[in-house]
Structures are given as C-alpha cells and as structure tokens.
Protein backbone atom coordinates (compact mmCIF):
# COMPACT_ATOMS: atom_id res chain seq x y z
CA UNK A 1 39.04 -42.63 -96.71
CA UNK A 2 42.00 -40.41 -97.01
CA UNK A 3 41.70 -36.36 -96.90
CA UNK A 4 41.32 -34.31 -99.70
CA UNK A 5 42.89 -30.73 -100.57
CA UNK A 6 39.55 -29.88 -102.51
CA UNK A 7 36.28 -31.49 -103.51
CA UNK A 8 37.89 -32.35 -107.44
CA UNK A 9 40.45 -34.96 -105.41
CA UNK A 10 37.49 -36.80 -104.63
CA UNK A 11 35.62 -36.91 -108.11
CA UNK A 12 38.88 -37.26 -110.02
CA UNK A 13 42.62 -38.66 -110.77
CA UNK A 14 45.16 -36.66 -109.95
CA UNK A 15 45.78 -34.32 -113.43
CA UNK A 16 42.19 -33.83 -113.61
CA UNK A 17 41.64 -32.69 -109.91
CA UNK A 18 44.58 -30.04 -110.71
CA UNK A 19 43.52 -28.90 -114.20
CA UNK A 20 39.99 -28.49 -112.63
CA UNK A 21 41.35 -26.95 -109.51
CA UNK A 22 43.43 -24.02 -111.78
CA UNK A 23 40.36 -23.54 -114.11
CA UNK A 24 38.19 -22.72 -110.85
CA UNK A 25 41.07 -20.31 -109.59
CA UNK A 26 40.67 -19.01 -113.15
CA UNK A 27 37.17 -18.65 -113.02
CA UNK A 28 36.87 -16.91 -109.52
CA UNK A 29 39.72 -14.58 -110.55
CA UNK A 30 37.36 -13.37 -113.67
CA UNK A 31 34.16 -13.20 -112.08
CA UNK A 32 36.11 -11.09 -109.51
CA UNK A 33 37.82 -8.60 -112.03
CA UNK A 34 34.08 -8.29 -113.65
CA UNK A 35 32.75 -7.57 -110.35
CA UNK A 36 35.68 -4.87 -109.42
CA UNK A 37 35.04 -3.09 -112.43
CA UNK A 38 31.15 -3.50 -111.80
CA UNK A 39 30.77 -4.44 -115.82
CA UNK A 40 27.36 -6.23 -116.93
CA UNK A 41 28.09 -9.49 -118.87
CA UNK A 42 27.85 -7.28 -121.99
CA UNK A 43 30.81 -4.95 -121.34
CA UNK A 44 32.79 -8.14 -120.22
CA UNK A 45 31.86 -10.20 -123.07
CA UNK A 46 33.62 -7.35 -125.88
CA UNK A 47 36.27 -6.97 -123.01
CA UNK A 48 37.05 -10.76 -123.59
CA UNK A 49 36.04 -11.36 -126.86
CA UNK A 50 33.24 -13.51 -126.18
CA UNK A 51 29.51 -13.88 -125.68
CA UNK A 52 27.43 -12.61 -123.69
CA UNK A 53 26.09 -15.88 -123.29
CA UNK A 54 29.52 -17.09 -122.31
CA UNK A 55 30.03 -14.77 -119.18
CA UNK A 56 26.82 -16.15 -117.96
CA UNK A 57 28.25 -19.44 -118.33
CA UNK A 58 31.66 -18.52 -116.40
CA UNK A 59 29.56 -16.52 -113.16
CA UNK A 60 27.51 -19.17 -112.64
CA UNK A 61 30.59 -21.70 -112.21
CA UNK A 62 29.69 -24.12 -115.43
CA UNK A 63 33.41 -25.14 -115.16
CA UNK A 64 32.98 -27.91 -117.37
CA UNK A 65 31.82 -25.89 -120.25
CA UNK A 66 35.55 -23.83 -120.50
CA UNK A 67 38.91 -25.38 -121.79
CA UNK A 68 41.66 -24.39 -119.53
CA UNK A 69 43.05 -22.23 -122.38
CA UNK A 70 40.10 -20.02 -123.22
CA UNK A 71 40.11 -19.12 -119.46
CA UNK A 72 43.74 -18.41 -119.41
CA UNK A 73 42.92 -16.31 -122.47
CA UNK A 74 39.93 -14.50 -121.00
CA UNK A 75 42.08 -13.81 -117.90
CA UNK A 76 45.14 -11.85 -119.69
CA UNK A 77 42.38 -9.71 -121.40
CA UNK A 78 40.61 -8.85 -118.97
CA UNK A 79 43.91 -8.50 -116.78
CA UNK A 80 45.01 -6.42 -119.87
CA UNK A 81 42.05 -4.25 -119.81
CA UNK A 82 42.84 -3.32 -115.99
CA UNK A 83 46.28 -2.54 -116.48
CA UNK A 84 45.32 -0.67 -119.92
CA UNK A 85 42.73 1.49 -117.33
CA UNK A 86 45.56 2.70 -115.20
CA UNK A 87 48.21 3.90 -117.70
C-alpha cells in the first residue's frame, strides 16, 4: 500500500482527490472567516448569498453537497465582505 498526501488519495483517482482536497481548503477557509467575524449562520448566509440552511451544510463539512464553484464564490464574498470592513 503506497502513502497518501490526504485521506481523498485513498477513496479516489487522482482529479477527484485534488478537486476534493481544494473544496475542503475552501470549506475550512469559510467556516474560519465566519468564525473570525463571530457571525451566526444567518448573518453569513445574506453575507454569501445563500441559506441559512446552506452554512449549516458547509460547518458541518457535507463536502459533497457543494460544487467547487459555489465555494469559490462563497469565498470571494465573504473575503469581499472582510476587506469591505476595513476600508
């Protein structure tokens, strides 16, 4: 058995293990800006554009529930929203 960089290298090929690796960074990068900025999943979900519902969905890590682009999308607005804050 050879080693693994991360526990999606074991489960899948090669382009899945990385688009599942960058939606986790993804993930973990959002539920870490939320955090910062102590929002409730409310205030996140307007920040984003989103439900409620679907913040629940990204801090309890149901990767397989996001596309890669709607978490690149929630990212920049939330991002946005920061860097809005401190201007």
């Amino acid at each position: 058995m050879g080693s693994f960089k991360n526990a999606f290298d074991m489960c899948f090929d090669e382009h899945e293990a990385a688009l599942m690796s960058l939606k986790s960074d993804l993930m973990d990068s959002i539920v870490d800006e939320i955090k910062s900025k102590e929002l409730t999943q409310v205030e996140a979900a307007e920040l984003m554009g989103v439900t409620q519902p679907r913040v629940s969905n990204l801090c309890t890590g149901r990767i397989s529930r996001f596309s890669f682009d709607l978490l690149y999308v929630m990212n920049s607005k939330i991002l946005k929203e920061q860097d809005n804050a401190t201007q």
